[in-house]
C-alpha atoms as a PDB file:
ATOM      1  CA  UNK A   1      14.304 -16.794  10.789  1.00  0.00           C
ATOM      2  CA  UNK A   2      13.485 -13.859   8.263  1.00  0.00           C
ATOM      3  CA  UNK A   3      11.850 -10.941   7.712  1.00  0.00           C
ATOM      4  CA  UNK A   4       8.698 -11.056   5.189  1.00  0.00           C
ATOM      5  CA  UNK A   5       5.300  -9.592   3.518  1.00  0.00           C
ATOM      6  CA  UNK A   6       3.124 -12.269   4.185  1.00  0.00           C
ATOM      7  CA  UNK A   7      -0.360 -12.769   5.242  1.00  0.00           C
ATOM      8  CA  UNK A   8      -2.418 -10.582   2.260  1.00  0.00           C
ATOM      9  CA  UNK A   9      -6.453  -9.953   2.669  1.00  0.00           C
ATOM     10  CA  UNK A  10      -7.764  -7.969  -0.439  1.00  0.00           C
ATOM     11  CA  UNK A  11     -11.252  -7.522   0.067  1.00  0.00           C
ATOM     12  CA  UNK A  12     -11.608 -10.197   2.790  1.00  0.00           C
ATOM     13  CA  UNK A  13     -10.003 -12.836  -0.018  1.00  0.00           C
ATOM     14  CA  UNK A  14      -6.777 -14.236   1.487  1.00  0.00           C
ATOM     15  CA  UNK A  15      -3.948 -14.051  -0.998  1.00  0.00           C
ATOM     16  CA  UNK A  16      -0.991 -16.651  -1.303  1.00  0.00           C
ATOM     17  CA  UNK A  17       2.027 -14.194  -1.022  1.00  0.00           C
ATOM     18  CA  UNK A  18       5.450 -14.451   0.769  1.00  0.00           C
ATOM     19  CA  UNK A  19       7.422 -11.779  -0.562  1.00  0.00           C
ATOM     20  CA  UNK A  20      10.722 -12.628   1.201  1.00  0.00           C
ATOM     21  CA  UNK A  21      12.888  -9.367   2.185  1.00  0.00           C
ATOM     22  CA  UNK A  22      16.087 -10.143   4.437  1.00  0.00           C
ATOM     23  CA  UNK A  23      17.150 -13.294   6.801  1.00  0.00           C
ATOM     24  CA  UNK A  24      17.167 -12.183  10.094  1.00  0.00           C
ATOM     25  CA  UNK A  25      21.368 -11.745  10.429  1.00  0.00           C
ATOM     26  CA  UNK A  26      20.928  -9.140   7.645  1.00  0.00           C
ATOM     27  CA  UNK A  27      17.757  -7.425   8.411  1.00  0.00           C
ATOM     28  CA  UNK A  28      19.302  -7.001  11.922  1.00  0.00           C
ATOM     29  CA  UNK A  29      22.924  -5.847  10.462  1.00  0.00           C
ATOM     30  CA  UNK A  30      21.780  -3.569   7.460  1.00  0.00           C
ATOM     31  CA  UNK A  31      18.503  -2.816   7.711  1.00  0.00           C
ATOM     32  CA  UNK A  32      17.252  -2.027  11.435  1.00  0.00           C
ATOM     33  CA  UNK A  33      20.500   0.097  12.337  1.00  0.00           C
ATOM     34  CA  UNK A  34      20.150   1.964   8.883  1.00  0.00           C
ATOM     35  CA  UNK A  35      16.047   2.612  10.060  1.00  0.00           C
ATOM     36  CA  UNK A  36      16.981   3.396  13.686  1.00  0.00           C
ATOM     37  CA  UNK A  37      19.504   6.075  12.424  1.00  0.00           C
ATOM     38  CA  UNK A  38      17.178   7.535   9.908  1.00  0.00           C
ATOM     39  CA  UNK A  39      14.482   6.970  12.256  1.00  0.00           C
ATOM     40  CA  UNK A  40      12.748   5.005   9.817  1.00  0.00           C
ATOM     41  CA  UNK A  41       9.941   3.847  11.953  1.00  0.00           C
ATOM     42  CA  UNK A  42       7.741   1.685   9.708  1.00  0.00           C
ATOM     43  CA  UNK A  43      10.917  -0.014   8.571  1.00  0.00           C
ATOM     44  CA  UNK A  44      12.310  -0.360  12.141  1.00  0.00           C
ATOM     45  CA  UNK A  45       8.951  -2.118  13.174  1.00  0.00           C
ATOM     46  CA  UNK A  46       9.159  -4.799  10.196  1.00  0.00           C
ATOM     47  CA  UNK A  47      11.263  -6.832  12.575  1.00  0.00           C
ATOM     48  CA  UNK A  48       8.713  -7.315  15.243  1.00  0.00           C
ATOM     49  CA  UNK A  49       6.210  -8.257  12.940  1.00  0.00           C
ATOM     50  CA  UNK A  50       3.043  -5.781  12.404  1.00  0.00           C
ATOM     51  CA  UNK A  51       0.156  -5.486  10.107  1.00  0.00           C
ATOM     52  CA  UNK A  52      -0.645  -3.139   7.975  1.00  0.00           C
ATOM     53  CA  UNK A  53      -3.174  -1.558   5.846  1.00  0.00           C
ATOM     54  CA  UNK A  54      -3.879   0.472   3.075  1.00  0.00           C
ATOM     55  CA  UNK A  55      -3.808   3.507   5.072  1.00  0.00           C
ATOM     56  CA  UNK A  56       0.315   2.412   5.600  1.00  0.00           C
ATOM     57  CA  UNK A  57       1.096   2.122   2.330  1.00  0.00           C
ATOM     58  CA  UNK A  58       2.414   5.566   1.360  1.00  0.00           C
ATOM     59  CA  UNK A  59       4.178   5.541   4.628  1.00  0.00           C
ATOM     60  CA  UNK A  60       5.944   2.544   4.090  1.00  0.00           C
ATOM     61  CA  UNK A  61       6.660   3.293   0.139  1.00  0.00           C
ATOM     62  CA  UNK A  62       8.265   6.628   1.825  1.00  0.00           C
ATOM     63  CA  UNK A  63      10.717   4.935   3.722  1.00  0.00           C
ATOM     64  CA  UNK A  64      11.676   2.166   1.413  1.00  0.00           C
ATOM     65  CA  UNK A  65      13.093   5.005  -0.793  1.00  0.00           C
ATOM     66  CA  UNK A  66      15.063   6.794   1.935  1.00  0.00           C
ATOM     67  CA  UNK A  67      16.373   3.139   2.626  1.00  0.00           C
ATOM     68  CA  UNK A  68      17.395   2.852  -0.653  1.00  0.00           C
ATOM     69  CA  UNK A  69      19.173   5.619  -0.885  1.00  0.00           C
ATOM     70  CA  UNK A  70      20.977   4.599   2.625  1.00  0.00           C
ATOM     71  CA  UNK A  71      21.891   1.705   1.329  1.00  0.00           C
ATOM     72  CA  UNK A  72      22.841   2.964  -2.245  1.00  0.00           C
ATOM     73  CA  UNK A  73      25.711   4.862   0.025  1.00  0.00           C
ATOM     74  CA  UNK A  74      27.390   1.808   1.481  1.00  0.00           C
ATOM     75  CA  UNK A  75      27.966   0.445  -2.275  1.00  0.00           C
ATOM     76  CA  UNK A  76      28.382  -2.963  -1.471  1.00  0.00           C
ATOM     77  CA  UNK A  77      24.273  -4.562  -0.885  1.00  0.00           C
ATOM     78  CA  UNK A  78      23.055  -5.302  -4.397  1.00  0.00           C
ATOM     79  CA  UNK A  79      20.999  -8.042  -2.746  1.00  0.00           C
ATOM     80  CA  UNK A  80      19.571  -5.606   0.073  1.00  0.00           C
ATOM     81  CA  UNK A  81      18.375  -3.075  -2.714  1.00  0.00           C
ATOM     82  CA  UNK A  82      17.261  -5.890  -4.879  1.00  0.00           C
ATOM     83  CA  UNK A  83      14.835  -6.639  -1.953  1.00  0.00           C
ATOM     84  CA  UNK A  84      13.637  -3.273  -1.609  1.00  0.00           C
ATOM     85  CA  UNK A  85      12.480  -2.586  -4.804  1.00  0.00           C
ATOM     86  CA  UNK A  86      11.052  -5.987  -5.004  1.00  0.00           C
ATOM     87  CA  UNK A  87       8.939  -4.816  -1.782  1.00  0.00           C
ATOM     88  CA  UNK A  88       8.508  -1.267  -3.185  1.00  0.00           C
ATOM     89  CA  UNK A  89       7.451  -2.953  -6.772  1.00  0.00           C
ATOM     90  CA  UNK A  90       4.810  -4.661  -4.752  1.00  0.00           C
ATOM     91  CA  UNK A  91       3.023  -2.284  -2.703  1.00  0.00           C
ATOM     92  CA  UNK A  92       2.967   0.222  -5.279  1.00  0.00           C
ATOM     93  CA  UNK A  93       0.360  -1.962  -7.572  1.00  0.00           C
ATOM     94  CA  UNK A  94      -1.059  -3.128  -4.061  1.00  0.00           C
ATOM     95  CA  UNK A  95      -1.498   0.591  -3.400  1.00  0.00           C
ATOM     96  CA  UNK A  96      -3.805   0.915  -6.790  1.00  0.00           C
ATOM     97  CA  UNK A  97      -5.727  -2.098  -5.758  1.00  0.00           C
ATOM     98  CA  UNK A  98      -9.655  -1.210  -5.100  1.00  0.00           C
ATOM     99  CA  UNK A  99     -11.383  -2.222  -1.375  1.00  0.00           C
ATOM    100  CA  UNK A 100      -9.563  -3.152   1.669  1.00  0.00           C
ATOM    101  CA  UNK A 101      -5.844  -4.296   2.166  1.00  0.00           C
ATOM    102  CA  UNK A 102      -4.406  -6.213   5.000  1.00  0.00           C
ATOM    103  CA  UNK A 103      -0.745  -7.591   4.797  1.00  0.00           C
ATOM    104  CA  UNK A 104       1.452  -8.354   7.385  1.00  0.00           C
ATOM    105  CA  UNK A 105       5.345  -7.971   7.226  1.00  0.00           C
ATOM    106  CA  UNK A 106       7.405  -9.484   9.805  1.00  0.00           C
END
């Protein structure tokens, strides 16, 4: 299993995207003990699976820097930060889209 932003609704138009962000062994070794102990919740929910909306956006953007910098720390996850900013890349020109946004990550 992994951990992805799939699922994308602009305007009621389904997008193709998969954005993949972690396998399950990492997401569950790097990222969910890093967002528990920064209490990162939208991060620690991305394991469960959720949707999201525009309205989460800035929330999630948040996090994904503090997460960064986490993981900047431990000096050793090139791939893990790679994966961030591709996310963070993403929903920041999501973020400027017009109308209604529905993704799900999970």
């Amino acid at each position: 299993m992994s951990v992805a932003l799939f699922g994308l609704t602009i305007n009621g138009n389904e997008e193709n995207t998969y954005i993949p962000l972690a396998t399950e062994e990492v997401f569950n070794k790097i990222w969910l003990p890093a967002a528990r102990e920064h209490q990162l919740q939208w991060i620690s929910a991305f394991g469960a699976g959720h949707s999201y909306t525009r309205e989460d956006i800035a929330g999630i953007l948040e996090e994904l820097g503090r997460l960064s910098g986490i993981i900047e720390k431990m000096k050793k996850e090139d791939e893990v930060l790679l994966r961030i900013k591709t996310l963070h890349d993403f929903l920041k020109k999501l973020e400027h889209e017009e109308g209604t946004i529905e993704f799900s990550i999970g």
